[in-house]
PDB file of N, CA and C in Angstrom:
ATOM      1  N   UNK A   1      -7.744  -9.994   5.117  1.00  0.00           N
ATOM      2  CA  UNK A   1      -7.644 -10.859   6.270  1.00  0.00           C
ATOM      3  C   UNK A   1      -9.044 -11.236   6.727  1.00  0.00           C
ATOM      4  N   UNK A   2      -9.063 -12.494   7.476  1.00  0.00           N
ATOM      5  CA  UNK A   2     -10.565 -13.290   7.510  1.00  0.00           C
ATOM      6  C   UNK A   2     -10.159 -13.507   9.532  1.00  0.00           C
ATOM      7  N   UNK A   3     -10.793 -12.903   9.793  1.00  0.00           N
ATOM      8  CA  UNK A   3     -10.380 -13.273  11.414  1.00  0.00           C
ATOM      9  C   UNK A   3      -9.631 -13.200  11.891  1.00  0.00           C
ATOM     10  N   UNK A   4      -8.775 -12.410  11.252  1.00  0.00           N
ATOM     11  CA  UNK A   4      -7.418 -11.927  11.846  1.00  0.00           C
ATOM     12  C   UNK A   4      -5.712 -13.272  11.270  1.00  0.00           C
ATOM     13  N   UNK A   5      -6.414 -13.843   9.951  1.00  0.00           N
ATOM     14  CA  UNK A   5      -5.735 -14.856   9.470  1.00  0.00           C
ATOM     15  C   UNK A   5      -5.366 -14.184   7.563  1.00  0.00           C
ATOM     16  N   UNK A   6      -4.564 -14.622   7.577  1.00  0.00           N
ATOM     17  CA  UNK A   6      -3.863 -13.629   5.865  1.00  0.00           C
ATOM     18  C   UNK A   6      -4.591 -14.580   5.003  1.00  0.00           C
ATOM     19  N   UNK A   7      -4.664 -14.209   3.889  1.00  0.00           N
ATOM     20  CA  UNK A   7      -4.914 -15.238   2.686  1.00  0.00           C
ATOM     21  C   UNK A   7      -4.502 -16.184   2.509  1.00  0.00           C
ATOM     22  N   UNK A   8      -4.930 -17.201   1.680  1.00  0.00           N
ATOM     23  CA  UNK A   8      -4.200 -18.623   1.559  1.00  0.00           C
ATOM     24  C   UNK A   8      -3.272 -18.495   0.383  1.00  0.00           C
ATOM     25  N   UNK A   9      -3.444 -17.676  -0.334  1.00  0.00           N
ATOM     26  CA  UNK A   9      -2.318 -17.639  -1.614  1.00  0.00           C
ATOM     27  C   UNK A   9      -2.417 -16.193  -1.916  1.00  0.00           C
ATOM     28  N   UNK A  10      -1.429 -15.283  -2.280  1.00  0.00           N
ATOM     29  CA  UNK A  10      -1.466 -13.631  -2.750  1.00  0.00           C
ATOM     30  C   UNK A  10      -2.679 -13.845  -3.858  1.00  0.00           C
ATOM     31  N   UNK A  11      -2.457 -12.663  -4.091  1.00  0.00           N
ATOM     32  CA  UNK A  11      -3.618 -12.025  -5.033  1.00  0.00           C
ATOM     33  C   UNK A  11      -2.702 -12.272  -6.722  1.00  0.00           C
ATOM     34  N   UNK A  12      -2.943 -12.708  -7.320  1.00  0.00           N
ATOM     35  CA  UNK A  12      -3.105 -13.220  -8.686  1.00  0.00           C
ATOM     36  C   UNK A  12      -1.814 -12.112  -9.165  1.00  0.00           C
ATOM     37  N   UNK A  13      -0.874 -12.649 -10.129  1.00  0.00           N
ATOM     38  CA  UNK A  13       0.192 -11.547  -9.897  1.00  0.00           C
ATOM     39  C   UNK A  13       1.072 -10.890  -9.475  1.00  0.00           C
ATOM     40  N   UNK A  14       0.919 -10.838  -8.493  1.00  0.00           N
ATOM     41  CA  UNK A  14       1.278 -10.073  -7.181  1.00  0.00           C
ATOM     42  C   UNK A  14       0.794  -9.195  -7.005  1.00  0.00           C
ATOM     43  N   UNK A  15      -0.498  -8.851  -7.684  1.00  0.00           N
ATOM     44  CA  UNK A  15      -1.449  -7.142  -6.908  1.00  0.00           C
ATOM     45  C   UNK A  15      -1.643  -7.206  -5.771  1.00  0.00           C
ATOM     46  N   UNK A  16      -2.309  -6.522  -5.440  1.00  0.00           N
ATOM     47  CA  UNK A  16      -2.793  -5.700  -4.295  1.00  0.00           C
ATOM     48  C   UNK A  16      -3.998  -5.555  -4.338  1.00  0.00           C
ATOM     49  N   UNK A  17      -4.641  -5.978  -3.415  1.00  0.00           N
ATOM     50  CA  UNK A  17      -6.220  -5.750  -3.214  1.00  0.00           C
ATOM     51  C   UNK A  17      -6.533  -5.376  -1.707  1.00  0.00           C
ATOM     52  N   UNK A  18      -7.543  -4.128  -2.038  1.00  0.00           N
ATOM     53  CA  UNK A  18      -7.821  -3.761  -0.005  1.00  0.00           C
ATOM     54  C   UNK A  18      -9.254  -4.318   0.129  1.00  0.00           C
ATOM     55  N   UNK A  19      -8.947  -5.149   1.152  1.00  0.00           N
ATOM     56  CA  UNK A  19     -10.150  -5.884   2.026  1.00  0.00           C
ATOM     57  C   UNK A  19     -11.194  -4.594   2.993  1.00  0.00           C
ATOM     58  N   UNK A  20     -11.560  -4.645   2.603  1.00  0.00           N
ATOM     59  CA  UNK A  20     -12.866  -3.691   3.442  1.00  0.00           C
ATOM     60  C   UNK A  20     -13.155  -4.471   5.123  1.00  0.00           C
ATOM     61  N   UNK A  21     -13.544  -5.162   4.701  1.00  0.00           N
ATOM     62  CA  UNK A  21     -13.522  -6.555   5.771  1.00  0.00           C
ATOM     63  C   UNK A  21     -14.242  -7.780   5.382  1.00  0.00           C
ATOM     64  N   UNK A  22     -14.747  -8.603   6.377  1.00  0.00           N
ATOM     65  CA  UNK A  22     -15.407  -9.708   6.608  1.00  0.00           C
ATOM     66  C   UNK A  22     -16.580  -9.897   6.673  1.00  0.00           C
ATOM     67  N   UNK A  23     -18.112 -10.082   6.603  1.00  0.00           N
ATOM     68  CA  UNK A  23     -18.534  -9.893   7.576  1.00  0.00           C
ATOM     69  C   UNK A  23     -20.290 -10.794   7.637  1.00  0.00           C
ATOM     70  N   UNK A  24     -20.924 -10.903   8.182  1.00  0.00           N
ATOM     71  CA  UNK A  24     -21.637 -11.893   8.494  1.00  0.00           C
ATOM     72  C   UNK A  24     -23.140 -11.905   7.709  1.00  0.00           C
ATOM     73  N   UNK A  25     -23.508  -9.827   7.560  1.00  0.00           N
ATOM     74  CA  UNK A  25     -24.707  -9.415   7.405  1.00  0.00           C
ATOM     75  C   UNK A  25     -24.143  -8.943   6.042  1.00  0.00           C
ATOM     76  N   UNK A  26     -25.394  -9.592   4.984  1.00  0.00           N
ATOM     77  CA  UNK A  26     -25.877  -8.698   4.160  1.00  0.00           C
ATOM     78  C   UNK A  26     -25.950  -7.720   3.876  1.00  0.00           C
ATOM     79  N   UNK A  27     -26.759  -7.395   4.442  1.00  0.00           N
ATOM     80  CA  UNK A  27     -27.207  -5.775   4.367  1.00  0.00           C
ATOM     81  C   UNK A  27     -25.703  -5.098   5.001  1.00  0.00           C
ATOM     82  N   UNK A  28     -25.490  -5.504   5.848  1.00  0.00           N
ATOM     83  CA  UNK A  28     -23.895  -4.512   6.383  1.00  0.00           C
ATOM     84  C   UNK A  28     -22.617  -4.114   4.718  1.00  0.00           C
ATOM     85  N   UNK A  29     -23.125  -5.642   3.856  1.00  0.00           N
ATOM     86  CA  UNK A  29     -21.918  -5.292   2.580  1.00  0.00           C
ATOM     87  C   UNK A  29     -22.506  -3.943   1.939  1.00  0.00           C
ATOM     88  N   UNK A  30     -23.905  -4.382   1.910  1.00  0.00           N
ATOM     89  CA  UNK A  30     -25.121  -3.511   0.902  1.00  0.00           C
ATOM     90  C   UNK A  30     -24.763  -2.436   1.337  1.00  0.00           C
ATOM     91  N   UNK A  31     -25.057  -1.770   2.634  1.00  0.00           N
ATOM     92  CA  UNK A  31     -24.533  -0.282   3.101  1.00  0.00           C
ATOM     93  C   UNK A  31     -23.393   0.151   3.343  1.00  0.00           C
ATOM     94  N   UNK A  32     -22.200  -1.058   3.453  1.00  0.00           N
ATOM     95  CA  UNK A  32     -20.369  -0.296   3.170  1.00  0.00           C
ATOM     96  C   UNK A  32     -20.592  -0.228   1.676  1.00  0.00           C
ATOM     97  N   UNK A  33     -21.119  -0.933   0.353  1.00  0.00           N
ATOM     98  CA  UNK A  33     -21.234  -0.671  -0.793  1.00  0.00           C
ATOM     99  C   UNK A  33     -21.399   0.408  -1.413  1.00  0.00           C
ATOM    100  N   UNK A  34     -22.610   0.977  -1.201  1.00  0.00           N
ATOM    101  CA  UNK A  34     -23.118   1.703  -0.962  1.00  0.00           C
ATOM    102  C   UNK A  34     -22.424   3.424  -0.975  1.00  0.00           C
ATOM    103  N   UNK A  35     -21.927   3.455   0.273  1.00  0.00           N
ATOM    104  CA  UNK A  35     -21.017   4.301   0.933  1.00  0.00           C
ATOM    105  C   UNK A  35     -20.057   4.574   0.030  1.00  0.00           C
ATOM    106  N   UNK A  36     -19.081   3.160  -0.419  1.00  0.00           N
ATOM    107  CA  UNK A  36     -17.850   3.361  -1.135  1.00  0.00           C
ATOM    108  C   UNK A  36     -18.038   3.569  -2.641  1.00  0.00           C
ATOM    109  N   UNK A  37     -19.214   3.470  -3.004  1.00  0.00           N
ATOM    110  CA  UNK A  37     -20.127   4.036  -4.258  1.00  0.00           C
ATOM    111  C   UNK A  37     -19.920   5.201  -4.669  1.00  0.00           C
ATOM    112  N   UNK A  38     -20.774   5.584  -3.581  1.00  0.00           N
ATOM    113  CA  UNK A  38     -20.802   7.465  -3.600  1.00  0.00           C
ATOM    114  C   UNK A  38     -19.753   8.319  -3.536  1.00  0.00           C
ATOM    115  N   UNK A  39     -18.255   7.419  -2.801  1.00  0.00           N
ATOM    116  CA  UNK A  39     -17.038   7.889  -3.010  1.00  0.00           C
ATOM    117  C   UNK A  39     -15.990   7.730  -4.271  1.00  0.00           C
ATOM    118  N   UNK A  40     -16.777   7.159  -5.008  1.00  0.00           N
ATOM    119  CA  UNK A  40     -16.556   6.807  -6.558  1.00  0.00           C
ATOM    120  C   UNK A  40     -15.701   5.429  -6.114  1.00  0.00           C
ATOM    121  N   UNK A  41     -15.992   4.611  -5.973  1.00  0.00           N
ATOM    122  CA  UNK A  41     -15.155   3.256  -5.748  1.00  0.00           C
ATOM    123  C   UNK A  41     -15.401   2.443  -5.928  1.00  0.00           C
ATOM    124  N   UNK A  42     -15.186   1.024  -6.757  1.00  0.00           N
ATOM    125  CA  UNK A  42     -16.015   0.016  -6.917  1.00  0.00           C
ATOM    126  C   UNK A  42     -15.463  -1.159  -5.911  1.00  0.00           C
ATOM    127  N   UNK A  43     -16.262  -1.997  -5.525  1.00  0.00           N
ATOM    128  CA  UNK A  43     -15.928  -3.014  -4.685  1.00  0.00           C
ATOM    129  C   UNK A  43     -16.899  -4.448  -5.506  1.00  0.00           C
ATOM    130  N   UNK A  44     -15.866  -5.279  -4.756  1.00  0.00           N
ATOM    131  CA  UNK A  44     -16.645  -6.475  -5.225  1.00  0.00           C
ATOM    132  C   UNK A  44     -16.669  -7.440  -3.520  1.00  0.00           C
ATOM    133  N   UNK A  45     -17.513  -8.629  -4.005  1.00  0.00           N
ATOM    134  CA  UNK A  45     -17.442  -9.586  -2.946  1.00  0.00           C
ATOM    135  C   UNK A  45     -17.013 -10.805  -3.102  1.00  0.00           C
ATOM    136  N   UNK A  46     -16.536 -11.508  -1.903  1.00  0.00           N
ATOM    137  CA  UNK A  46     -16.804 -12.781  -2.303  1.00  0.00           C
ATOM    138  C   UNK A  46     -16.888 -13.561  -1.010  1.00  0.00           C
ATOM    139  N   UNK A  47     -18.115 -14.739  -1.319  1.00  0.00           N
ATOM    140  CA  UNK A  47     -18.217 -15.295  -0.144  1.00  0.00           C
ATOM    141  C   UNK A  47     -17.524 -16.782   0.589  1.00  0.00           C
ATOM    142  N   UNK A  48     -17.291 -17.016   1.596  1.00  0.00           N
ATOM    143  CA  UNK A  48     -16.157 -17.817   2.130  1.00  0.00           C
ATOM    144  C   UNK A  48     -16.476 -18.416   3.437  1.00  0.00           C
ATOM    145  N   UNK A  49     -16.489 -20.061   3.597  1.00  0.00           N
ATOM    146  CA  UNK A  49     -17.297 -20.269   4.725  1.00  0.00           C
ATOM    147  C   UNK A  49     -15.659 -20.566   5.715  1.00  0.00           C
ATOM    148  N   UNK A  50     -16.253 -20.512   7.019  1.00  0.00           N
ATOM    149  CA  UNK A  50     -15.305 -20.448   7.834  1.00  0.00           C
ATOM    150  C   UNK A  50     -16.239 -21.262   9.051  1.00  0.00           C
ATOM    151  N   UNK A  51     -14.968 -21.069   9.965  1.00  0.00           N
ATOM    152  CA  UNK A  51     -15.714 -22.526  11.346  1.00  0.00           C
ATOM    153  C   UNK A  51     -17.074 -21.456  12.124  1.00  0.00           C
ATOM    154  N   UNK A  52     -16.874 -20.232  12.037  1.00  0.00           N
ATOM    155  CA  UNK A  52     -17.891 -19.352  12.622  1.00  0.00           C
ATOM    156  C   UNK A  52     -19.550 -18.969  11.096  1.00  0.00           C
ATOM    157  N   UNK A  53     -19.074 -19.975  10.337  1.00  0.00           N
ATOM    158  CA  UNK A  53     -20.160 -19.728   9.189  1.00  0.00           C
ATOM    159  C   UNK A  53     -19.448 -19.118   8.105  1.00  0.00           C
ATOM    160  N   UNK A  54     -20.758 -18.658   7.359  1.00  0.00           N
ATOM    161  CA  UNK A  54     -20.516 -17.899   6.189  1.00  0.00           C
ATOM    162  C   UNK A  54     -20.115 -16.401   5.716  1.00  0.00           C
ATOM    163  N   UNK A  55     -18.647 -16.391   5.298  1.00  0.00           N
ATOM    164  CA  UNK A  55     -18.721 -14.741   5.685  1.00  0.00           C
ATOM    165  C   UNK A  55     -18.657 -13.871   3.730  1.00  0.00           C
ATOM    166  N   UNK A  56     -18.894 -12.894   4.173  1.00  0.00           N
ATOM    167  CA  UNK A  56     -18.873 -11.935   2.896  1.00  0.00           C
ATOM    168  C   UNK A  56     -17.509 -10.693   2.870  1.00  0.00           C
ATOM    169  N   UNK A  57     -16.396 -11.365   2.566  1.00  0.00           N
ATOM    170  CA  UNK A  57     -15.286 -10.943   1.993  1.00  0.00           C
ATOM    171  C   UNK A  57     -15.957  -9.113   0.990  1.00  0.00           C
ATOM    172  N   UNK A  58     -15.559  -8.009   1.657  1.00  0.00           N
ATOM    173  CA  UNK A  58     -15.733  -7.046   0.562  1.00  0.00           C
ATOM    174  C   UNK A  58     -14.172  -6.312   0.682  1.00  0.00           C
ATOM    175  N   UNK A  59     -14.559  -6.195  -1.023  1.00  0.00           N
ATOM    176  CA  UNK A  59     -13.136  -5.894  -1.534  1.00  0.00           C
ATOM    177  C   UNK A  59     -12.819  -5.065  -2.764  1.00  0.00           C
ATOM    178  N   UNK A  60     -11.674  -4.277  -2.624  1.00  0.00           N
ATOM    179  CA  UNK A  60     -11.542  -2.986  -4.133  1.00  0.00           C
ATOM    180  C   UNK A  60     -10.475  -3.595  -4.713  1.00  0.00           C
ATOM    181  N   UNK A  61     -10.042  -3.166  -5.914  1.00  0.00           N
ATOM    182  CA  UNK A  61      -8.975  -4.139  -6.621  1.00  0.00           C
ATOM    183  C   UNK A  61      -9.524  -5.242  -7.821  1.00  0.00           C
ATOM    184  N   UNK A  62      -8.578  -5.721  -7.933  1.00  0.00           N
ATOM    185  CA  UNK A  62      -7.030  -5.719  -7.565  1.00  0.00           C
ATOM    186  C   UNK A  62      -5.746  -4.209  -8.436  1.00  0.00           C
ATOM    187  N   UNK A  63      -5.257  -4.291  -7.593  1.00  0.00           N
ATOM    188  CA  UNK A  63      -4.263  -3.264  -8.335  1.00  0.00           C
ATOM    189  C   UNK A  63      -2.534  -3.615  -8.461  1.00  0.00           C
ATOM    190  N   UNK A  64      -2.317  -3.118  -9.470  1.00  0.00           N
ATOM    191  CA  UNK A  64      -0.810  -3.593 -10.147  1.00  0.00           C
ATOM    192  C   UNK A  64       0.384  -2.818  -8.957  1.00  0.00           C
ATOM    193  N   UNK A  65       0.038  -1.831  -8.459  1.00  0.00           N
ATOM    194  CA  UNK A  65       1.117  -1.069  -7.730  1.00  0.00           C
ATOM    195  C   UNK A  65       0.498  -0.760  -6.211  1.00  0.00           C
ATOM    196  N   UNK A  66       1.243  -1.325  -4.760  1.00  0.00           N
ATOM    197  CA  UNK A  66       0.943  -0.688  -3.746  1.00  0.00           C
ATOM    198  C   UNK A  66       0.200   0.307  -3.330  1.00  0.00           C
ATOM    199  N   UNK A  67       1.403   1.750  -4.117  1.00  0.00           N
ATOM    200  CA  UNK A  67       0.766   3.219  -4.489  1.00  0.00           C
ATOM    201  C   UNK A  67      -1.030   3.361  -4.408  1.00  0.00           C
ATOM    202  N   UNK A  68      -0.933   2.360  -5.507  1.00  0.00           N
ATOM    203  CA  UNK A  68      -2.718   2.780  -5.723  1.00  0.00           C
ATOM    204  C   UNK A  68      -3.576   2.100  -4.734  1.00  0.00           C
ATOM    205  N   UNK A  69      -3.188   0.781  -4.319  1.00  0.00           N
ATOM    206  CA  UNK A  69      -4.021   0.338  -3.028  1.00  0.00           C
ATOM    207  C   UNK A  69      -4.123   1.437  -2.264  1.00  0.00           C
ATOM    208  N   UNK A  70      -2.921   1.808  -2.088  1.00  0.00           N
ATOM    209  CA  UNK A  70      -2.631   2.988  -0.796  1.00  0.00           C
ATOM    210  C   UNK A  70      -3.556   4.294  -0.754  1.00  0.00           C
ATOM    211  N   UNK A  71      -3.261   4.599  -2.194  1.00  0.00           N
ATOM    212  CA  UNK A  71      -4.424   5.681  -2.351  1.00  0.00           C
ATOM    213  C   UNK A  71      -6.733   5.111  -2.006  1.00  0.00           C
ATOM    214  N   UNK A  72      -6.567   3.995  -2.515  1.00  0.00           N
ATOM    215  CA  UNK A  72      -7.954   3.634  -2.576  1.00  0.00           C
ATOM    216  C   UNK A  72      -8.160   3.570  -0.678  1.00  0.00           C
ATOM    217  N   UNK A  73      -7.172   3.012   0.045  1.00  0.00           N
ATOM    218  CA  UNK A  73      -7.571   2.616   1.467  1.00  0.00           C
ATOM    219  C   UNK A  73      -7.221   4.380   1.776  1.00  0.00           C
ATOM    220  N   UNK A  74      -6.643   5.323   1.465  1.00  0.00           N
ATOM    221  CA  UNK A  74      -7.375   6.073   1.964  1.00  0.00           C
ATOM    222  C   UNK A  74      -9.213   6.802   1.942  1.00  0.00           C
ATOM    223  N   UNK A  75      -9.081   6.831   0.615  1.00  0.00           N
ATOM    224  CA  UNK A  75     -10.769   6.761   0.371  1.00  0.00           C
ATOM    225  C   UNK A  75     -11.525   5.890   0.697  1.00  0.00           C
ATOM    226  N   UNK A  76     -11.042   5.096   1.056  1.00  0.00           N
ATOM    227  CA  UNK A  76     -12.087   3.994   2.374  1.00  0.00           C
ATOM    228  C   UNK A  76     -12.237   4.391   3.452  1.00  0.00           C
ATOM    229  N   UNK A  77     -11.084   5.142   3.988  1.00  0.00           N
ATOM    230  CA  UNK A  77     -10.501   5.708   5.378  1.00  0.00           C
ATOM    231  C   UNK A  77     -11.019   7.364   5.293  1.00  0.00           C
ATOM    232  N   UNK A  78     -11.027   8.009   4.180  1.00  0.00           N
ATOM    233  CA  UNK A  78     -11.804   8.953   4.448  1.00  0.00           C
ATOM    234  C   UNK A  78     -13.423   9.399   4.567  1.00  0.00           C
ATOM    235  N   UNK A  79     -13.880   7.837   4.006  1.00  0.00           N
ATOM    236  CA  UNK A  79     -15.272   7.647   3.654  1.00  0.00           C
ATOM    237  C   UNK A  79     -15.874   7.202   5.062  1.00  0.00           C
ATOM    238  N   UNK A  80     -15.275   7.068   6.207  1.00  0.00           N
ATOM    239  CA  UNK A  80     -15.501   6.738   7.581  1.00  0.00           C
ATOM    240  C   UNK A  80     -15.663   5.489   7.934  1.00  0.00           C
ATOM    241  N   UNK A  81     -14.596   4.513   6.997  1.00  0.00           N
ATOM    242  CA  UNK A  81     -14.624   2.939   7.276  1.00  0.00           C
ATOM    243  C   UNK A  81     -13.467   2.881   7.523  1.00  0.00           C
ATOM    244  N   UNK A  82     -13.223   2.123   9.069  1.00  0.00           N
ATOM    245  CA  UNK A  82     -12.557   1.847   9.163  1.00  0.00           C
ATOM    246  C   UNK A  82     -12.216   0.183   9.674  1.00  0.00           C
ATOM    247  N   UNK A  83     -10.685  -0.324   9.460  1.00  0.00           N
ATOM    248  CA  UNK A  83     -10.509  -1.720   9.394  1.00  0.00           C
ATOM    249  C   UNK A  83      -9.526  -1.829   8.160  1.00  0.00           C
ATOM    250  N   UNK A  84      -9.812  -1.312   7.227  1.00  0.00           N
ATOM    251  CA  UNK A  84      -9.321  -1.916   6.109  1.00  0.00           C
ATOM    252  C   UNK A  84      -8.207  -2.032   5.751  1.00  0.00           C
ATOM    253  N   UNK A  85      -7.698  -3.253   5.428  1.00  0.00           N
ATOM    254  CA  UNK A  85      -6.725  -3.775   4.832  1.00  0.00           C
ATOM    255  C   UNK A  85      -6.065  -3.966   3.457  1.00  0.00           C
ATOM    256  N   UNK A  86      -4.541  -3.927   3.246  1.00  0.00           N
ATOM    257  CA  UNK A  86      -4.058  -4.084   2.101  1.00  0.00           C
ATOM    258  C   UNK A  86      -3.629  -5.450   2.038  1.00  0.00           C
ATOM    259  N   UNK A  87      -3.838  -6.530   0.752  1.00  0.00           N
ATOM    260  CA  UNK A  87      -3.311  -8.032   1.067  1.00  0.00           C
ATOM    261  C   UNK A  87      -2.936  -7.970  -0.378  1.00  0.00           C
ATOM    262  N   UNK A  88      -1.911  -8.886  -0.659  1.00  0.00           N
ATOM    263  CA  UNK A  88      -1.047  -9.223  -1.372  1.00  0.00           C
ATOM    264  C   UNK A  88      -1.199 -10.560  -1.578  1.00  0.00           C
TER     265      UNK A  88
END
């Protein structure tokens, strides 16, 4: 989710991908990266302009089964980030 608005089309498939969040700063992806690194997790980005500018989409996935989103947003959630979302 981008501002509190869902995706424009599901995730390829029908996976599952958890959104970390949104967010404006650089360096803010670099150090949730970072973080979800060291918790063995890979994330990717992608960037997306919107009426408030340019934002940096970070994100784990995609995954074939709920289950495993479910499991990864807890290791987001235990890694002390919180926000994160499951989108379809």
């Amino acid at each position: 989710m981008l501002e509190g608005k869902p995706l424009a089309k599901p995730a390829a498939d029908g996976k599952y991908i958890v959104q970390v969040g949104a967010f404006a700063s650089e360096e803010k992806v670099k150090e949730l990266q970072a973080r979800l690194k060291s918790a063995g997790l890979s994330t990717y980005t992608e960037k997306v302009k919107t009426g408030a500018g340019e934002r940096i989409r970070l994100r784990a996935g995609p995954f074939g089964a709920r289950a495993d989103a479910e499991g990864v947003l807890g290791k987001i959630k235990a890694a002390g980030i919180s926000g994160a979302v499951i989108v379809q």
